[in-house]
C-alpha atoms as a PDB file:
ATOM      1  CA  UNK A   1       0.000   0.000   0.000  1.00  0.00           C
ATOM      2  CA  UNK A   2       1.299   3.598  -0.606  1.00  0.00           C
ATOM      3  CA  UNK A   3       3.089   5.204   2.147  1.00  0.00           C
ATOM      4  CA  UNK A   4       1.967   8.569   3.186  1.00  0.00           C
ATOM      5  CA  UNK A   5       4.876   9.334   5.345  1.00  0.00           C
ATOM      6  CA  UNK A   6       7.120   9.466   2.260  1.00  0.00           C
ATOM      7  CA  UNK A   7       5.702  12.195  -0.267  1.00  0.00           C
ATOM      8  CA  UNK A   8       6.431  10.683  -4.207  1.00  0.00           C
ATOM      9  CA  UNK A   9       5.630  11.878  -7.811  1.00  0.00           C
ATOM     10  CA  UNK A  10       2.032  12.184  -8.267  1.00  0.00           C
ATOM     11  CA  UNK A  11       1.454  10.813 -12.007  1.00  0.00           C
ATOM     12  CA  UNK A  12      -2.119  12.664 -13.962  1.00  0.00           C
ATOM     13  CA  UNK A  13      -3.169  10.545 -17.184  1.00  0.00           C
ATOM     14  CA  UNK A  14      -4.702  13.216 -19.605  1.00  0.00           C
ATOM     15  CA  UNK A  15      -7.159  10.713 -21.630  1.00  0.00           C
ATOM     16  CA  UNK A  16      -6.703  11.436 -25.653  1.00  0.00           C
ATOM     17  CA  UNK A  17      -4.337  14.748 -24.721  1.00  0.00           C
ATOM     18  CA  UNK A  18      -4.693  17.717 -22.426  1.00  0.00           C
ATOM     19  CA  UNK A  19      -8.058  18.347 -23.331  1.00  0.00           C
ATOM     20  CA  UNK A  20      -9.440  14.949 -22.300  1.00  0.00           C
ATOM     21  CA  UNK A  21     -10.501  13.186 -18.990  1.00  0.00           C
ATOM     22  CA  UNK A  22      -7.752  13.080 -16.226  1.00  0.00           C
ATOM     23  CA  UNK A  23      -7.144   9.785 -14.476  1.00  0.00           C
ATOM     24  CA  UNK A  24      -5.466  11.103 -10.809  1.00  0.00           C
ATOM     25  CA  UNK A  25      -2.476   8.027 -10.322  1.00  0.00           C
ATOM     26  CA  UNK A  26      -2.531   8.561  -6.672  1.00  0.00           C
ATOM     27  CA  UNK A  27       0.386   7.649  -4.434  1.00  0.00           C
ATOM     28  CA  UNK A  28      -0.054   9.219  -1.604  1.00  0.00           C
ATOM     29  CA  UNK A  29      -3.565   7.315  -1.000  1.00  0.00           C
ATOM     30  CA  UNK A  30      -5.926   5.192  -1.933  1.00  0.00           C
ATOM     31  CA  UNK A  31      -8.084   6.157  -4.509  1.00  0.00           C
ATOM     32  CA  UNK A  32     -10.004   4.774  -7.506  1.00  0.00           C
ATOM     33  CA  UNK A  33      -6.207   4.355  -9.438  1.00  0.00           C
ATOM     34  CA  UNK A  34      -3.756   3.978  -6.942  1.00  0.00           C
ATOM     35  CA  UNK A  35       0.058   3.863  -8.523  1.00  0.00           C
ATOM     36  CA  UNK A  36       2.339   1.417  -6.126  1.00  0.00           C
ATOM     37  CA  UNK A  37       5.654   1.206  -5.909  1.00  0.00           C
ATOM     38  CA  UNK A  38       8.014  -0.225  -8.650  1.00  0.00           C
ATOM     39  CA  UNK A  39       7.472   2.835 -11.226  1.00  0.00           C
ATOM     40  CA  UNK A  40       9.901   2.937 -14.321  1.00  0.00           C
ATOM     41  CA  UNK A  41      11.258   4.439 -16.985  1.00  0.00           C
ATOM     42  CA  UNK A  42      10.914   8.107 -15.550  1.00  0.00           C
ATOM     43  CA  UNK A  43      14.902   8.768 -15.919  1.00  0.00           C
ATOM     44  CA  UNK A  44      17.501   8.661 -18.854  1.00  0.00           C
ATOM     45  CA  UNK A  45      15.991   7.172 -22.415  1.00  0.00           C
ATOM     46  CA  UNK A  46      17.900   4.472 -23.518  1.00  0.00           C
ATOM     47  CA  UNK A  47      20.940   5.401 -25.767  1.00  0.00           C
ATOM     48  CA  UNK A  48      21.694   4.035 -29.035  1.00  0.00           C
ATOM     49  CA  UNK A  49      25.712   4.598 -29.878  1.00  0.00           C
ATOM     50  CA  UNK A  50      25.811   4.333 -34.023  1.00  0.00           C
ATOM     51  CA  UNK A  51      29.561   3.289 -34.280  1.00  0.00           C
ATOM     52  CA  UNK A  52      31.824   1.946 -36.447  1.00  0.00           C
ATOM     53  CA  UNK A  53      35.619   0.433 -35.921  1.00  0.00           C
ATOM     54  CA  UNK A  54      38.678   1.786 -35.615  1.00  0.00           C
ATOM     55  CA  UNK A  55      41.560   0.763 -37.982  1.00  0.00           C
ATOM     56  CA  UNK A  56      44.055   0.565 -35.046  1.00  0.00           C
ATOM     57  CA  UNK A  57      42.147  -2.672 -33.823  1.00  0.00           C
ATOM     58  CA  UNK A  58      40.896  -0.873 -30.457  1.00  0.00           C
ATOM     59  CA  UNK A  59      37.300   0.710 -29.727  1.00  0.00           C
ATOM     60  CA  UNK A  60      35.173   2.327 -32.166  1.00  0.00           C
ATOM     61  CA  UNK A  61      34.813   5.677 -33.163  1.00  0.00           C
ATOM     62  CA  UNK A  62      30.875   7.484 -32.482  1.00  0.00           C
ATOM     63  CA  UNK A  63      29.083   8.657 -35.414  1.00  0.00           C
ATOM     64  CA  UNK A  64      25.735   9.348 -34.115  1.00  0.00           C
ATOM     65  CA  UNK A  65      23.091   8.856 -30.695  1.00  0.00           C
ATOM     66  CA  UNK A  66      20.146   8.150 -30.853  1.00  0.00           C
ATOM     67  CA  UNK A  67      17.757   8.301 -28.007  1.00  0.00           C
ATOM     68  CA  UNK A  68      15.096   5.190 -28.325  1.00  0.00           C
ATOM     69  CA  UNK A  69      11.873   5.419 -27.457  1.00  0.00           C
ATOM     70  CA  UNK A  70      10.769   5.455 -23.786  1.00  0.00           C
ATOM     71  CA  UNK A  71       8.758   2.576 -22.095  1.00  0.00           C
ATOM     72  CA  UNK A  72       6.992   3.525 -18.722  1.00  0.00           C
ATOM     73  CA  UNK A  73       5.836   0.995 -16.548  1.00  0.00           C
ATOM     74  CA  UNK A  74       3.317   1.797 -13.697  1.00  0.00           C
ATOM     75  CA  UNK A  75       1.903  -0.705 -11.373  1.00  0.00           C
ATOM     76  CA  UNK A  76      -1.536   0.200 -10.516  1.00  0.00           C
ATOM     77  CA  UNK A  77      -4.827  -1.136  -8.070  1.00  0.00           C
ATOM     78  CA  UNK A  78      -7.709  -0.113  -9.362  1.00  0.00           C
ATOM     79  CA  UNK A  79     -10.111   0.743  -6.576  1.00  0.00           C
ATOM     80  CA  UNK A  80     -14.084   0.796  -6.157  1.00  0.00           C
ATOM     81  CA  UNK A  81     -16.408   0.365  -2.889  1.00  0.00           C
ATOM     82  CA  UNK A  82     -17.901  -3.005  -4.701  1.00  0.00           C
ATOM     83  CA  UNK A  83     -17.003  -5.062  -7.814  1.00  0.00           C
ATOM     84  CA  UNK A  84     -19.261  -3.174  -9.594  1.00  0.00           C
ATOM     85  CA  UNK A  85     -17.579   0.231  -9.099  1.00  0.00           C
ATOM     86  CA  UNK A  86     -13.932  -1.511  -9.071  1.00  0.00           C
ATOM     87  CA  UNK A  87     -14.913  -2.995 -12.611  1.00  0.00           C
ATOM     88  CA  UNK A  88     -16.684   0.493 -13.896  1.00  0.00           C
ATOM     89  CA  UNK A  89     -13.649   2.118 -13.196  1.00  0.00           C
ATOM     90  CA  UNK A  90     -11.585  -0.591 -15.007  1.00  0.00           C
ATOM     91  CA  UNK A  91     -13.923   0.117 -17.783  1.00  0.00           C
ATOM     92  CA  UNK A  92     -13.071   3.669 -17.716  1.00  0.00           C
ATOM     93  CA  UNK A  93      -9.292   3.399 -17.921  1.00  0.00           C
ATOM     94  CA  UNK A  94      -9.412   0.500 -20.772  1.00  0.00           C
ATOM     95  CA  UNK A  95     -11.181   2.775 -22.736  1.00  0.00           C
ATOM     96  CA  UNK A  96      -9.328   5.809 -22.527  1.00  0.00           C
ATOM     97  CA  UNK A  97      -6.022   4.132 -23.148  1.00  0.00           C
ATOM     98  CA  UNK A  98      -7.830   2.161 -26.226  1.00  0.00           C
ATOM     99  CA  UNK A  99      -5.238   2.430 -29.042  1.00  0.00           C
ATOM    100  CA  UNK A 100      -6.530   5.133 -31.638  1.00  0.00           C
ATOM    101  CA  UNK A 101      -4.619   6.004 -35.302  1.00  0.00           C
ATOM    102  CA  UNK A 102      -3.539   9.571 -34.835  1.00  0.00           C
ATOM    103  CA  UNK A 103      -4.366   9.593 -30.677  1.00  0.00           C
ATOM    104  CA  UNK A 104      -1.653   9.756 -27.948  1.00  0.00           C
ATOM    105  CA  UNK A 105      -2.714  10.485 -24.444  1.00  0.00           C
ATOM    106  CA  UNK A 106      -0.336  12.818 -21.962  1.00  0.00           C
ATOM    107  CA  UNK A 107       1.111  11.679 -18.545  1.00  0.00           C
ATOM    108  CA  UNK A 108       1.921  14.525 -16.393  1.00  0.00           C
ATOM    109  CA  UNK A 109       4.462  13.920 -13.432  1.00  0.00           C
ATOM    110  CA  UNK A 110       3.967  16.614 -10.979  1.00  0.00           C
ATOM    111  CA  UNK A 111       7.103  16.438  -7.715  1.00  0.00           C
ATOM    112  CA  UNK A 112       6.357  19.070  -4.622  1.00  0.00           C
ATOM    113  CA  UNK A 113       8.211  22.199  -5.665  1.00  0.00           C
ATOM    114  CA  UNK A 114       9.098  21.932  -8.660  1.00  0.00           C
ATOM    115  CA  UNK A 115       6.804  22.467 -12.216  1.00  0.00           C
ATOM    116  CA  UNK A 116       5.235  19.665 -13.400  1.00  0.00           C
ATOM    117  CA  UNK A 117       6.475  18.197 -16.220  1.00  0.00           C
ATOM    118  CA  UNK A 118       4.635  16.128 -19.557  1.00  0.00           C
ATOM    119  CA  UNK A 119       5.175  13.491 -21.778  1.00  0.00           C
ATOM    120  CA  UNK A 120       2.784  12.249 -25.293  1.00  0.00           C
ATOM    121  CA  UNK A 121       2.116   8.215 -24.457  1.00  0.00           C
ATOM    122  CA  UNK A 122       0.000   5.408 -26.214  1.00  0.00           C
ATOM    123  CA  UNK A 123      -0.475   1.755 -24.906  1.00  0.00           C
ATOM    124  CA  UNK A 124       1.187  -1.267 -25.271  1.00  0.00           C
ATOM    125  CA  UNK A 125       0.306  -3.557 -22.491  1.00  0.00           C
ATOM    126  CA  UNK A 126      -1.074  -4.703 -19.004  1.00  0.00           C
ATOM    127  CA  UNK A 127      -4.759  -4.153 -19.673  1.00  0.00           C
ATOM    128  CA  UNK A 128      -4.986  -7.270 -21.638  1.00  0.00           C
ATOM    129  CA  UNK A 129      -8.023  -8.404 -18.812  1.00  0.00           C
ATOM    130  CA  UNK A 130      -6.342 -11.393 -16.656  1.00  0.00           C
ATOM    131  CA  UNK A 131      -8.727 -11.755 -14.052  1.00  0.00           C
ATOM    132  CA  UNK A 132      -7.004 -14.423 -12.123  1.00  0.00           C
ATOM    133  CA  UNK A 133      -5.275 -13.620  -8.358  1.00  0.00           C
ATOM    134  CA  UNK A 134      -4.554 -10.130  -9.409  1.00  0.00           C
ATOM    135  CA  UNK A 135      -8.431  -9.743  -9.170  1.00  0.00           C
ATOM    136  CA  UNK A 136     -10.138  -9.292  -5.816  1.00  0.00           C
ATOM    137  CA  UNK A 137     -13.486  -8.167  -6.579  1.00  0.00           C
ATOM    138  CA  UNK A 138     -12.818  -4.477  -4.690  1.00  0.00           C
ATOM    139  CA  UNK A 139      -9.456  -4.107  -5.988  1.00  0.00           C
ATOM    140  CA  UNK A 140      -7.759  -5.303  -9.119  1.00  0.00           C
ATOM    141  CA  UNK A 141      -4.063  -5.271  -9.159  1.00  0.00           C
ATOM    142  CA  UNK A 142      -2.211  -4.293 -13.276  1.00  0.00           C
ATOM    143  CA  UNK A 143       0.991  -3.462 -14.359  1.00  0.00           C
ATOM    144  CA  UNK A 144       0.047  -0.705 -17.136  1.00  0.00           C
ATOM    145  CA  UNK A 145       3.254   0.125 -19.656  1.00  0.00           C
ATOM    146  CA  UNK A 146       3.065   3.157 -21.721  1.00  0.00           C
ATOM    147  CA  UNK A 147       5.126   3.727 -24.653  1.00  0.00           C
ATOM    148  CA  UNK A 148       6.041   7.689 -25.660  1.00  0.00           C
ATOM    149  CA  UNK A 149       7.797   7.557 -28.975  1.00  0.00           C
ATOM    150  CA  UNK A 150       9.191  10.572 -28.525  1.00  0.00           C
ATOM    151  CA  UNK A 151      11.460   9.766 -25.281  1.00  0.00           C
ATOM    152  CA  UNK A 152      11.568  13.327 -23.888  1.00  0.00           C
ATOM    153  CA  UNK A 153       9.313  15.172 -21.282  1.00  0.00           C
ATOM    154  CA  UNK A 154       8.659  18.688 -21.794  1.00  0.00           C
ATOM    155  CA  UNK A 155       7.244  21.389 -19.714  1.00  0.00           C
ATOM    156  CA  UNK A 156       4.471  24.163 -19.750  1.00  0.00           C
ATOM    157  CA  UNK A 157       4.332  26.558 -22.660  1.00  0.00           C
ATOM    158  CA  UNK A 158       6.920  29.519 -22.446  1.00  0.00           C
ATOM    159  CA  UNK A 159       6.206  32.956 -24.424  1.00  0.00           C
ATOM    160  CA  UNK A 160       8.063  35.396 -25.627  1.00  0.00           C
ATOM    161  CA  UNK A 161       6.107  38.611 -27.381  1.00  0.00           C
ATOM    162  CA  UNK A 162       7.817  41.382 -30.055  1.00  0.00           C
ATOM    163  CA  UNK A 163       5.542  44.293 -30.020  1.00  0.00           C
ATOM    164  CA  UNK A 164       4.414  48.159 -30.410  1.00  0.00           C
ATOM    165  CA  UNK A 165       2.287  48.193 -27.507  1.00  0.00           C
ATOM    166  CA  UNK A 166       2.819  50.104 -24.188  1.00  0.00           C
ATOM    167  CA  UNK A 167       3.650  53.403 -22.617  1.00  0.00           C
ATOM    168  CA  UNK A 168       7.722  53.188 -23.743  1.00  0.00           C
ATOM    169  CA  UNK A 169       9.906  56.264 -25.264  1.00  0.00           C
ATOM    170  CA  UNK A 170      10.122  56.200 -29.214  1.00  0.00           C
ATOM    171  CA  UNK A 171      12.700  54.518 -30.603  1.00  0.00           C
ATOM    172  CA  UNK A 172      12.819  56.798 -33.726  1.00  0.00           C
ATOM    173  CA  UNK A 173      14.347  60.308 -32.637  1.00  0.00           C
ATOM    174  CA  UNK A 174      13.981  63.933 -34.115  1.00  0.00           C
ATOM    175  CA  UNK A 175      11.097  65.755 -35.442  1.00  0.00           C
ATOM    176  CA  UNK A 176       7.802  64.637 -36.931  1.00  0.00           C
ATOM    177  CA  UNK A 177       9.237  61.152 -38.123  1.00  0.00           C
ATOM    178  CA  UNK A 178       8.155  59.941 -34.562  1.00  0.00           C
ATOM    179  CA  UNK A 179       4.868  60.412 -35.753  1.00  0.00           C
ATOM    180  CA  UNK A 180       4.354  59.614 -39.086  1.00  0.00           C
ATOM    181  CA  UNK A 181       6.422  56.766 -40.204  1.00  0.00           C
ATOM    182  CA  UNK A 182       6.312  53.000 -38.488  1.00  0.00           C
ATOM    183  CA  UNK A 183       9.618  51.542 -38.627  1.00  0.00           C
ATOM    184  CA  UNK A 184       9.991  47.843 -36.093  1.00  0.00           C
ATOM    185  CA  UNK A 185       9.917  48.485 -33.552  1.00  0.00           C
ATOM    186  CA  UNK A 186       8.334  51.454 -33.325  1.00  0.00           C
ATOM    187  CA  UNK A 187       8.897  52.045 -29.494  1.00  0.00           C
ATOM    188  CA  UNK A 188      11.903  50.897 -27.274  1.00  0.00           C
ATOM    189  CA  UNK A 189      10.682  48.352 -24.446  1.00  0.00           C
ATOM    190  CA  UNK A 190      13.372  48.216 -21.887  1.00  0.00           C
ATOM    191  CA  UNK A 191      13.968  43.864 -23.392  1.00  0.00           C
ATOM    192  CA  UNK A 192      14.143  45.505 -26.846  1.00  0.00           C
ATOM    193  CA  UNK A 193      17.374  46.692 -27.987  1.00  0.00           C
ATOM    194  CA  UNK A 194      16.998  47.540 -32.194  1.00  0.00           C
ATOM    195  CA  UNK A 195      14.673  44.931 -32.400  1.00  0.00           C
ATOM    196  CA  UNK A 196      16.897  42.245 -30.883  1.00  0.00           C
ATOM    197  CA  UNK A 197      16.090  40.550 -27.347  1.00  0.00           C
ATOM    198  CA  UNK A 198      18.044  38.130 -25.340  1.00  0.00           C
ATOM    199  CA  UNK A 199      16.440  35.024 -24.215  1.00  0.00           C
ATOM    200  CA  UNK A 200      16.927  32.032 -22.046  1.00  0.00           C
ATOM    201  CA  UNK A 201      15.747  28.913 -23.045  1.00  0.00           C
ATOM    202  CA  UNK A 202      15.174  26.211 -20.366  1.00  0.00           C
ATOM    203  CA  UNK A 203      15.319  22.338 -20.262  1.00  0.00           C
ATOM    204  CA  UNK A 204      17.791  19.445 -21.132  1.00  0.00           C
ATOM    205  CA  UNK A 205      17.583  19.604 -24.721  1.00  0.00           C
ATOM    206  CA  UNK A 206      16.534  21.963 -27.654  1.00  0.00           C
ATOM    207  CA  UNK A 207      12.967  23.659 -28.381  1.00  0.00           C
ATOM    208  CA  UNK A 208      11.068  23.602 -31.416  1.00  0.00           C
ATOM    209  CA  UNK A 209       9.909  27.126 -32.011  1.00  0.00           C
ATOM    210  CA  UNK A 210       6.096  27.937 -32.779  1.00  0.00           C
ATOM    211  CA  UNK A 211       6.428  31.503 -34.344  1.00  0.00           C
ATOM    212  CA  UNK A 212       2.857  33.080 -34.498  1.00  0.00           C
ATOM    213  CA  UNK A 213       3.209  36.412 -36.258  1.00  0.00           C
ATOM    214  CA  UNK A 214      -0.017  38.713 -36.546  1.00  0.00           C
ATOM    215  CA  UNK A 215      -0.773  41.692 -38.303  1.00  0.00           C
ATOM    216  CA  UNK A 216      -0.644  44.350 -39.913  1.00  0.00           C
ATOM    217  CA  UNK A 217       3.148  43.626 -40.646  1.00  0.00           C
ATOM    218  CA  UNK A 218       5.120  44.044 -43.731  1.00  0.00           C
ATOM    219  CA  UNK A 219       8.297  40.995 -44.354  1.00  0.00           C
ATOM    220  CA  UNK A 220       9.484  39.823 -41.376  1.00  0.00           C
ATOM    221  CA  UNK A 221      12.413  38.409 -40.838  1.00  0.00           C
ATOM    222  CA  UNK A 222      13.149  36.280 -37.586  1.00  0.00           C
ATOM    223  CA  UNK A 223      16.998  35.870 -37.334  1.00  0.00           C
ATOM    224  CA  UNK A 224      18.998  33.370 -34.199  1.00  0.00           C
ATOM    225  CA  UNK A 225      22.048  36.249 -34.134  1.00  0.00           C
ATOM    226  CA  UNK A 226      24.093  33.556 -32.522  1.00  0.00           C
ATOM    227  CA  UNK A 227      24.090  31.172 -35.011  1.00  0.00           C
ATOM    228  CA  UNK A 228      22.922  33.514 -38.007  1.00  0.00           C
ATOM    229  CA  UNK A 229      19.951  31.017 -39.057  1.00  0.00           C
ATOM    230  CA  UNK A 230      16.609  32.940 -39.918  1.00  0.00           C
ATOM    231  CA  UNK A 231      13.564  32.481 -42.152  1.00  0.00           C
ATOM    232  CA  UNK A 232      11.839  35.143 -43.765  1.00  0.00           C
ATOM    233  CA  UNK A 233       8.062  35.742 -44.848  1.00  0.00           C
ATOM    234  CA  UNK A 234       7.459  37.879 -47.505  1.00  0.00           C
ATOM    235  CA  UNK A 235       4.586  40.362 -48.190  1.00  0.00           C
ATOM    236  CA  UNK A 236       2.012  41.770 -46.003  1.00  0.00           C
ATOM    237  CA  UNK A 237       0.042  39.811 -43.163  1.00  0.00           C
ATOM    238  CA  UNK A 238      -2.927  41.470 -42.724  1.00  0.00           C
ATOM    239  CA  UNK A 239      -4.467  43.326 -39.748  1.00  0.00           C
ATOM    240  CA  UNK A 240      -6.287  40.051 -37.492  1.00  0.00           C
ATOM    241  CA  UNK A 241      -4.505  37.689 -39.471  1.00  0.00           C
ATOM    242  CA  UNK A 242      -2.081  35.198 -38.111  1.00  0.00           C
ATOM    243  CA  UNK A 243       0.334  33.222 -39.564  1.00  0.00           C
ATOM    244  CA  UNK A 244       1.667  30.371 -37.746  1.00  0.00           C
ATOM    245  CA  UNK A 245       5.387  28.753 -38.462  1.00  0.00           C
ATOM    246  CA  UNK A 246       5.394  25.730 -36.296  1.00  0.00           C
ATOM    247  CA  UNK A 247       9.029  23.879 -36.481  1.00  0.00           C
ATOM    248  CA  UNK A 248       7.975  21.179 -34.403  1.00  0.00           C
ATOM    249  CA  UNK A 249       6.196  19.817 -37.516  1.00  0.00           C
ATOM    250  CA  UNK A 250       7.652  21.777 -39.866  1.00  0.00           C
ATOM    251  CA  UNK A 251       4.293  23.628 -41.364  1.00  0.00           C
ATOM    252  CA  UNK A 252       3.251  26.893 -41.995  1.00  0.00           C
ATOM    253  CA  UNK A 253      -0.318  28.096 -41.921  1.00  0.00           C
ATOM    254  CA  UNK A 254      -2.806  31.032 -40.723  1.00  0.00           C
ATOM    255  CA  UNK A 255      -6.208  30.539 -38.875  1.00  0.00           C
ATOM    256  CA  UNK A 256      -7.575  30.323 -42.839  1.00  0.00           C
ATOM    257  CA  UNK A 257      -5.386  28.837 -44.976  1.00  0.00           C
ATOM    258  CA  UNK A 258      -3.923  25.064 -43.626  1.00  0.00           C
ATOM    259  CA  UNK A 259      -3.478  24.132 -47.535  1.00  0.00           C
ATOM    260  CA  UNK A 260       0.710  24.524 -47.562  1.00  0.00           C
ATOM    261  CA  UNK A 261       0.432  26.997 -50.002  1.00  0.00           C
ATOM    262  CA  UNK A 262       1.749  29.824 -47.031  1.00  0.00           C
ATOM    263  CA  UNK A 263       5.189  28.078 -47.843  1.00  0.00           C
ATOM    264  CA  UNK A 264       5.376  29.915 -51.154  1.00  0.00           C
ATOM    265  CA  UNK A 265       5.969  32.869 -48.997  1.00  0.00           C
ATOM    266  CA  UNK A 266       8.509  31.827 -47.208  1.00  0.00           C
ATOM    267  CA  UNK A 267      11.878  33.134 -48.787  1.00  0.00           C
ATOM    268  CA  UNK A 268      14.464  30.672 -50.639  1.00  0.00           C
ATOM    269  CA  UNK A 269      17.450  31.358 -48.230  1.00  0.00           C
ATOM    270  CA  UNK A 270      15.505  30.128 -45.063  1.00  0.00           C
ATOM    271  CA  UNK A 271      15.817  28.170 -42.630  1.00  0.00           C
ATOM    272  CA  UNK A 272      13.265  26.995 -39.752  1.00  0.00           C
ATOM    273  CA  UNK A 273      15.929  26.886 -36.770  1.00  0.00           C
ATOM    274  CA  UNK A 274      15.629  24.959 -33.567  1.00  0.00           C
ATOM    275  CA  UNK A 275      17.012  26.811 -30.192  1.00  0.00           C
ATOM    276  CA  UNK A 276      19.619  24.940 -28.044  1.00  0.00           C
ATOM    277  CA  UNK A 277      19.406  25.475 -24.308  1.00  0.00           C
ATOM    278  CA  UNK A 278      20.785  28.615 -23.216  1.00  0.00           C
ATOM    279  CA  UNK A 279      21.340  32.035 -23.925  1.00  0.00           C
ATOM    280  CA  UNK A 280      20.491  33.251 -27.451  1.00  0.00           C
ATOM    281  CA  UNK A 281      19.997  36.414 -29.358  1.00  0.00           C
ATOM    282  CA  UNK A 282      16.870  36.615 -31.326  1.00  0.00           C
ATOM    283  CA  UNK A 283      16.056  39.748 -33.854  1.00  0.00           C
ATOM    284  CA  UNK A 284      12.783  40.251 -35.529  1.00  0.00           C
ATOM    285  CA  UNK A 285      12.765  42.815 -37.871  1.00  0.00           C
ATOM    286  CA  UNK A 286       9.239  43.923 -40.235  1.00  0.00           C
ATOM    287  CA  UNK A 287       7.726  47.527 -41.374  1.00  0.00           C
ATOM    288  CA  UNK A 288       4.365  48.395 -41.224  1.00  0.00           C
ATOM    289  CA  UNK A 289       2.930  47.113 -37.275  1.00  0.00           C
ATOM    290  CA  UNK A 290       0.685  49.576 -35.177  1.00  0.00           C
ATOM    291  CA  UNK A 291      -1.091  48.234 -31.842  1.00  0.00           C
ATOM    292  CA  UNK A 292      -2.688  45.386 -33.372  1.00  0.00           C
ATOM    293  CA  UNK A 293       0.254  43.761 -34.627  1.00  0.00           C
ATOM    294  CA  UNK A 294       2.555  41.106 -33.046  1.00  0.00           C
ATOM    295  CA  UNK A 295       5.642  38.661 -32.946  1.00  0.00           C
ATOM    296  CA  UNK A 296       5.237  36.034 -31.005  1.00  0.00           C
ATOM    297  CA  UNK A 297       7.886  32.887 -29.589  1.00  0.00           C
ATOM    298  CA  UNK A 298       6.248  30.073 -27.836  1.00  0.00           C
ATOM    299  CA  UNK A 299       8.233  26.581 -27.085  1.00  0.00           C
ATOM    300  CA  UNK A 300       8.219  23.775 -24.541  1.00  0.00           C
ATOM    301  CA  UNK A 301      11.063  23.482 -22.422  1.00  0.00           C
ATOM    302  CA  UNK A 302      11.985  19.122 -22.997  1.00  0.00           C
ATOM    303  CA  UNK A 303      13.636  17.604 -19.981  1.00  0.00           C
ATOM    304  CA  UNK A 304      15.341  13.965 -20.148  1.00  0.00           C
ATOM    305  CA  UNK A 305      13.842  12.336 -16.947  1.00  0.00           C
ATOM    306  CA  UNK A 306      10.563  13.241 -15.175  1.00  0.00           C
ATOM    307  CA  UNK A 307      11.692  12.399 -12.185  1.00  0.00           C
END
């Protein structure tokens, strides 16, 4: 049974992703799904080292890693007052981990002080329905394994904003150009420094972007100063409209056009970069924005253990 005295992970099953029905893996009590001990697979993926020999006849040399896929194991008693509830809720958890073509659930692993952290998971075994000494009418003892193809946990959704909003001096100087042209950015916000802003990005391992840029703007250009890479989009985006560049899955779109043709406007000399942990430099540059217009980062810091 779990013991109280000694605080663990508490583990949240987000049914069909974050929108869906959360199953609460308790173990700090007993409730209807009660996790026990003997968790695993919360730490380090499992490394593959590509190698190939060395000529001198000792060792290999390493030509690549590659991080498998993660298997999570979680033993489980499923609760209820009477077989009846025990095998409702039993119900309940077969069919929200029912495998589904395009359909990955989320397990959340939340530890006391720190933010909780996330990671996309589909079946592969332990509610195959053995209802031998495992099964106890009330209770009903399984050992669920997840699998998360993509090995890494990642955290809540960090934001960075480029903008011409807010009580800030203007950036442009002298006479009536302050007022009647719009050059990016417009006004100086004490992050902004000719456009450019430093940022910090958390976690183990690099971020996938998702660059949402809405108008009015006029060819932006989104460049990583540290490692020069940068994508352009050409023409104007207009005011309301937002145009998405999502690296995680490499697509481009806007709120009314998910056809690919956005990708004709994306310049030949780009390139849609990733961003390594750490410090980094990132200028946006773009004519044209007033109060309605924005640049916006947004990425999910990945972690290699979620424990």
């Amino acid at each position: 049974m779990p013991n109280e005295s000694k605080p663990a992970p508490r583990l949240y099953l987000h049914a069909g992703g974050m929108g869906g029905d959360v199953y609460d893996f308790s173990s700090m009590s007993t409730t209807a799904f009660t996790a026990l001990e003997g968790c695993d697979g919360f730490g380090i993926p499992e490394p593959e080292w590509r190698t190939v020999k060395r000529n001198d006849g000792a060792g290999s040399y390493v030509r690549a890693l590659h991080m498998k896929e993660r298997e999570l194991f979680i033993p489980l008693m499923i609760f209820g007052q009477s077989q009846a509830e025990c095998l409702a809720n039993w119900d309940a958890l077969v069919d929200a981990l029912t495998p589904r073509v395009g359909e990955s659930s989320v397990l959340e692993v939340r530890r006391p002080g720190v933010a909780p952290r996330f990671i996309n998971v589909v079946y592969k075994s332990g509610l195959g329905g053995s209802f031998g000494t495992d099964f106890r009418g009330w209770h009903y003892k399984v050992g669920l394994t997840l699998i998360a193809h993509d090995p890494y946990f990642w955290g809540l959704d960090k934001s960075i904003s480029w903008n011409v909003r807010g009580d800030y001096k203007p950036f442009i100087s002298g006479g009536e150009m302050v007022k009647t042209h719009k050059f990016f950015p417009v006004i100086l916000s004490p992050s902004v420094v000719n456009g450019s802003r430093e940022i910090m990005i958390s976690g183990d391992i690099d971020s996938p972007p998702i660059w949402q840029i809405t108008g009015a703007v006029t060819d932006v250009r989104i460049t990583n100063m540290e490692t020069r890479e940068s994508f352009s989009i050409s023409g104007t985006i207009s005011p309301g409209e937002t145009i998405t560049v999502d690296t995680s899955v490499f697509d481009i779109y806007s709120q009314n056009d998910r056809s690919g043709s956005l990708w004709d406007r994306v310049t030949t000399d780009s390139k849609l970069f990733r961003l390594g942990t750490g410090r980094h430099i990132i200028k946006v540059t773009g004519t044209g924005m007033d109060e309605r217009s924005e640049i916006a980062l947004i990425y999910k810091p990945r972690y290699v253990k979620g424990i």
